[in-house]
C-alpha atoms as a PDB file:
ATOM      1  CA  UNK A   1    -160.567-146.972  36.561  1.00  0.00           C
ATOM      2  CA  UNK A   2    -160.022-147.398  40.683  1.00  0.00           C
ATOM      3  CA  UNK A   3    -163.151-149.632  41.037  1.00  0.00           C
ATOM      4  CA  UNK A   4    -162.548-151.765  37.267  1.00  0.00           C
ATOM      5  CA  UNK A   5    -159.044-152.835  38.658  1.00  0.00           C
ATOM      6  CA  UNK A   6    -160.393-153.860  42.042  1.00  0.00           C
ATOM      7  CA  UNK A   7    -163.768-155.613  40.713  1.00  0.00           C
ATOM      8  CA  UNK A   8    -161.473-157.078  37.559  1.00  0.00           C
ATOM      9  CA  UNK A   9    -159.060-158.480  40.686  1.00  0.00           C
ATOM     10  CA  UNK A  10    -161.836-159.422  42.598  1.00  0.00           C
ATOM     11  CA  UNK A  11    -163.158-161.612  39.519  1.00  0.00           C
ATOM     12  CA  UNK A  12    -159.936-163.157  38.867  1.00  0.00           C
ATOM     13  CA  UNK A  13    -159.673-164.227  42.546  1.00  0.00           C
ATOM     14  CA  UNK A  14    -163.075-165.603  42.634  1.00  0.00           C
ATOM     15  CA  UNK A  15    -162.093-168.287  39.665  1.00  0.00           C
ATOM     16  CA  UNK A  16    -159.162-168.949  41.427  1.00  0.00           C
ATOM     17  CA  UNK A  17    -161.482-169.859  44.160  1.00  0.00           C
ATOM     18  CA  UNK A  18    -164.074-171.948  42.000  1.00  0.00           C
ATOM     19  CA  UNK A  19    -161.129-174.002  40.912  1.00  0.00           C
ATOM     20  CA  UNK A  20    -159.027-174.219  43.741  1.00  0.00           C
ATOM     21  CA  UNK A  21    -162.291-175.963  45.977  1.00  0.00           C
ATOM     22  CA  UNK A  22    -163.414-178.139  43.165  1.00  0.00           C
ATOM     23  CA  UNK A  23    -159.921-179.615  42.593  1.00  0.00           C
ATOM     24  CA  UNK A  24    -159.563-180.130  46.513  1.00  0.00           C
ATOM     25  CA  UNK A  25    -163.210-181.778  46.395  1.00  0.00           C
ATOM     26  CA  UNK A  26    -162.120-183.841  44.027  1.00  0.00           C
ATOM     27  CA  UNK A  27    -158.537-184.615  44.953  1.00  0.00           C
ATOM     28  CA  UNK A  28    -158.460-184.066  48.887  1.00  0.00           C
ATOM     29  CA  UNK A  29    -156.054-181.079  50.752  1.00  0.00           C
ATOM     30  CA  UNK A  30    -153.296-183.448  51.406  1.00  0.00           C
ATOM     31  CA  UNK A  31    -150.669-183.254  48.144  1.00  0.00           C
ATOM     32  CA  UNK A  32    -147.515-184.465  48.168  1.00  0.00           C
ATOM     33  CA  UNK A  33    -144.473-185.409  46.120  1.00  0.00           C
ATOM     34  CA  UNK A  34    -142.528-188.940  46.802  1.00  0.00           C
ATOM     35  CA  UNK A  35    -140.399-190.969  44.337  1.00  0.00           C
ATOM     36  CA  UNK A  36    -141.373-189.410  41.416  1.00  0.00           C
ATOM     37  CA  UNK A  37    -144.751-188.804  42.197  1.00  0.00           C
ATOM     38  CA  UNK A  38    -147.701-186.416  43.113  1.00  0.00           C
ATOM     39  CA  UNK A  39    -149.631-187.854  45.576  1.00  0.00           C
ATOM     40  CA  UNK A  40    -152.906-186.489  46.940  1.00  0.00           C
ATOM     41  CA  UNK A  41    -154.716-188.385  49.907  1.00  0.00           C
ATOM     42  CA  UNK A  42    -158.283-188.699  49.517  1.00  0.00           C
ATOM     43  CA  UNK A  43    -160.316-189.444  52.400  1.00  0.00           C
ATOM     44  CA  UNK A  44    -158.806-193.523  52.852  1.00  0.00           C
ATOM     45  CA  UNK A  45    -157.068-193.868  49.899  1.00  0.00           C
ATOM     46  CA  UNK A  46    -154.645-192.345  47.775  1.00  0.00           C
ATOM     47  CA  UNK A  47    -154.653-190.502  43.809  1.00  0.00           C
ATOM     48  CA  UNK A  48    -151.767-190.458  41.762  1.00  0.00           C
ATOM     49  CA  UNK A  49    -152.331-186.885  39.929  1.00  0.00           C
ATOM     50  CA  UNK A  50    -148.470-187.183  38.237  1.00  0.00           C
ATOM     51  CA  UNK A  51    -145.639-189.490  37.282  1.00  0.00           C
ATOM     52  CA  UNK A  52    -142.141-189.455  37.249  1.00  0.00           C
ATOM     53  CA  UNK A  53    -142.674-189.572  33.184  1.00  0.00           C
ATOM     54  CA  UNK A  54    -143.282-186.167  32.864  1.00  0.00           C
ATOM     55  CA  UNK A  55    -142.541-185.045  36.433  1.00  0.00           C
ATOM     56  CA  UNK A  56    -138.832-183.889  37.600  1.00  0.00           C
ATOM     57  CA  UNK A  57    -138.457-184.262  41.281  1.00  0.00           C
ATOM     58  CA  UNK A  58    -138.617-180.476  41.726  1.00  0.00           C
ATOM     59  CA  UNK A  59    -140.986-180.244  39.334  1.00  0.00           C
ATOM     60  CA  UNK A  60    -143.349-182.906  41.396  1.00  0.00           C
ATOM     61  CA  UNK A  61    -142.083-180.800  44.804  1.00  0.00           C
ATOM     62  CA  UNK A  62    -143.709-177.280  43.230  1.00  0.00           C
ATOM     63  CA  UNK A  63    -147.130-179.424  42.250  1.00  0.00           C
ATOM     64  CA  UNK A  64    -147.297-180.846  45.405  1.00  0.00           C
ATOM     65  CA  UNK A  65    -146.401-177.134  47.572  1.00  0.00           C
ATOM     66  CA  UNK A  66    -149.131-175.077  45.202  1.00  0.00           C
ATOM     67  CA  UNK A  67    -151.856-177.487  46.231  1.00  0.00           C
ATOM     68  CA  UNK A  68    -155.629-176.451  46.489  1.00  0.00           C
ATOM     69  CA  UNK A  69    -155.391-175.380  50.360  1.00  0.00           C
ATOM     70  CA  UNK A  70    -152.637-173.604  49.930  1.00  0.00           C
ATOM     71  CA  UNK A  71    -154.189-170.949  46.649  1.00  0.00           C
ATOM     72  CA  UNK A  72    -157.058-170.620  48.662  1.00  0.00           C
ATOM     73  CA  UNK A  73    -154.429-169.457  51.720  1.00  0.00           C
ATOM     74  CA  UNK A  74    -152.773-166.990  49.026  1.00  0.00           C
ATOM     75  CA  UNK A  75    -156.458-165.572  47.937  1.00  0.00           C
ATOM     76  CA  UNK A  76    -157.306-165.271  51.270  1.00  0.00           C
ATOM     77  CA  UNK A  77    -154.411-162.645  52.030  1.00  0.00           C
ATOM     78  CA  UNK A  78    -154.701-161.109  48.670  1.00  0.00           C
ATOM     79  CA  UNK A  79    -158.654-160.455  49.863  1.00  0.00           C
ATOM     80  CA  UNK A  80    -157.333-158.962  52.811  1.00  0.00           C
ATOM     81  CA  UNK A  81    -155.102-156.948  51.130  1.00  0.00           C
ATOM     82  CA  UNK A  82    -157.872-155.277  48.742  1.00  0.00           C
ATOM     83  CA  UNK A  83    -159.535-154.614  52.047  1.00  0.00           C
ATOM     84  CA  UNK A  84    -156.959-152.760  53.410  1.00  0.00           C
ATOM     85  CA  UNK A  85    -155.984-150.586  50.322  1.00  0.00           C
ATOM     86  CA  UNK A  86    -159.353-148.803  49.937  1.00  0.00           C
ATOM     87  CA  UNK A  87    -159.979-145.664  48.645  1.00  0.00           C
ATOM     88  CA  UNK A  88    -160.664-143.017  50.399  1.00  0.00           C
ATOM     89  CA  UNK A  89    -161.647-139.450  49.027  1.00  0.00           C
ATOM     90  CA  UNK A  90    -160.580-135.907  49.720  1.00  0.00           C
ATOM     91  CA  UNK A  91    -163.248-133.787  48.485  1.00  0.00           C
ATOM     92  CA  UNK A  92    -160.845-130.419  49.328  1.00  0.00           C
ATOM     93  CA  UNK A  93    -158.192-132.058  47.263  1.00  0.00           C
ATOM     94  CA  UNK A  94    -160.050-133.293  44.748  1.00  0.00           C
ATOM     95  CA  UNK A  95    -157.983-136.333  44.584  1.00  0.00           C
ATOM     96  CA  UNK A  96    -158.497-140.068  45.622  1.00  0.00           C
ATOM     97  CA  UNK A  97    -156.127-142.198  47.665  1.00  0.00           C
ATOM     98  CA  UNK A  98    -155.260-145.222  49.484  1.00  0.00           C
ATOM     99  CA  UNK A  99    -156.488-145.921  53.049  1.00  0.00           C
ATOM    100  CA  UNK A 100    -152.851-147.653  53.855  1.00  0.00           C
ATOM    101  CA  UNK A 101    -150.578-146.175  51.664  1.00  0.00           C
ATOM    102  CA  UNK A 102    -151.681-142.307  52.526  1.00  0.00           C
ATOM    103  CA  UNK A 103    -149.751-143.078  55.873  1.00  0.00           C
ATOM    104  CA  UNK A 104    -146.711-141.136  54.383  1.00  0.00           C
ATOM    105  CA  UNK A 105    -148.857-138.135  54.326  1.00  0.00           C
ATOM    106  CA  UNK A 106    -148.055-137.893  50.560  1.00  0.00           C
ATOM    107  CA  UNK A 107    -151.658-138.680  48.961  1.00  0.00           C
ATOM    108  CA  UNK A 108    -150.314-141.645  46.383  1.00  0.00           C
ATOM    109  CA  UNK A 109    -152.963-142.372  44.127  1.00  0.00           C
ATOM    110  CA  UNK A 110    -155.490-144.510  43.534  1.00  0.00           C
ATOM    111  CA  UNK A 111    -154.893-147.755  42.618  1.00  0.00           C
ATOM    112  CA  UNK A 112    -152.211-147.574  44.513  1.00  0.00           C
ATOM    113  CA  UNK A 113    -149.577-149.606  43.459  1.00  0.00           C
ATOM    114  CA  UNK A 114    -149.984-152.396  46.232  1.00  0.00           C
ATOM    115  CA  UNK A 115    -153.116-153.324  44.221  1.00  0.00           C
ATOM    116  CA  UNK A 116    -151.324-152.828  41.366  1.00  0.00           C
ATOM    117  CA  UNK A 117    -148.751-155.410  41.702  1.00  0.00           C
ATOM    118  CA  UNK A 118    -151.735-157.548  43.197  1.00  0.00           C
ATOM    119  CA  UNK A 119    -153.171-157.508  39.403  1.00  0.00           C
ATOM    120  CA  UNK A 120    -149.867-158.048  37.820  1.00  0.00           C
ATOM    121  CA  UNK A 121    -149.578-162.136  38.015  1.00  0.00           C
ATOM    122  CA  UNK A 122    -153.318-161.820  36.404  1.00  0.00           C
ATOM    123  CA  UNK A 123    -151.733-159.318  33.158  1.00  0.00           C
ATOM    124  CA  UNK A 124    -151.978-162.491  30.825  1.00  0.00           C
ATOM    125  CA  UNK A 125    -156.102-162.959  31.597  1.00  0.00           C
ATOM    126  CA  UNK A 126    -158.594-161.194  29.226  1.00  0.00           C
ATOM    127  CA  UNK A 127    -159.454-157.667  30.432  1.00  0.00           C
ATOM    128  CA  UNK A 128    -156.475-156.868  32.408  1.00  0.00           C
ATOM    129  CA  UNK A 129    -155.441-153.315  31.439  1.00  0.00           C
ATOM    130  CA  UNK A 130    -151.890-152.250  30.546  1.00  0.00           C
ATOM    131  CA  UNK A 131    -152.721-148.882  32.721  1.00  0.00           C
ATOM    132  CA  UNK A 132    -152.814-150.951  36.014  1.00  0.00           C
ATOM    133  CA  UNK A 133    -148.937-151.785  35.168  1.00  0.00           C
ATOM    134  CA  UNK A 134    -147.145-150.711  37.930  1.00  0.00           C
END
């Protein structure tokens, strides 16, 4: 189960990465929202990817802030943060645990629930496990 969840995660963030580049390939890593609409700057000129008809102003503000450089920024921590929680093994125990979390001394286990909640945005994406529910 420990290394489904983490390679399952690791999947998911890996088409959040295919999608993420080819949208700021095609768009540019500049978005913004003004007057109504979602702007992205594209080498010399700019792309309207979003009107005020369909587009509230906060609506056009979230678009704009959840731009291609800045999911690639978010799987870039969450990355980080599989590397940190890794398991580690007590053969005496017989038990597996978390390489951060066993700080308390109290031998949580494995997934620990850091990586847990990692996989929980994910929970609506085929072969996310109800187990892994924190």
């Amino acid at each position: 189960m420990v290394e489904d969840l983490v390679q399952w995660l690791s999947t998911q963030l890996d088409g959040d990465t295919s999608r993420a580049m080819e949208a700021a390939e095609e768009l540019g890593p500049e978005w913004y929202y003004d007057d109504g609409f979602v702007l992205a700057r594209r080498k010399d000129d700019m792309v309207v990817t979003g009107s005020q008809d369909f587009l509230e102003a906060e609506r056009g503000r979230f678009v704009a802030d959840h731009d291609p450089a800045r999911v690639l920024r978010e799987i870039d921590a969450k990355r980080q943060l599989l590397a940190l929680h890794r398991q580690l093994e007590d053969a005496q125990e017989m038990l597996d645990f978390c390489a951060i979390c066993d700080a308390t001394g109290k031998y949580p286990e494995y997934p620990c629930v850091t990586l847990r909640l990692l996989a929980l945005p994910y929970a609506d994406r085929p072969g996310y496990r109800e187990e892994w529910r924190p």
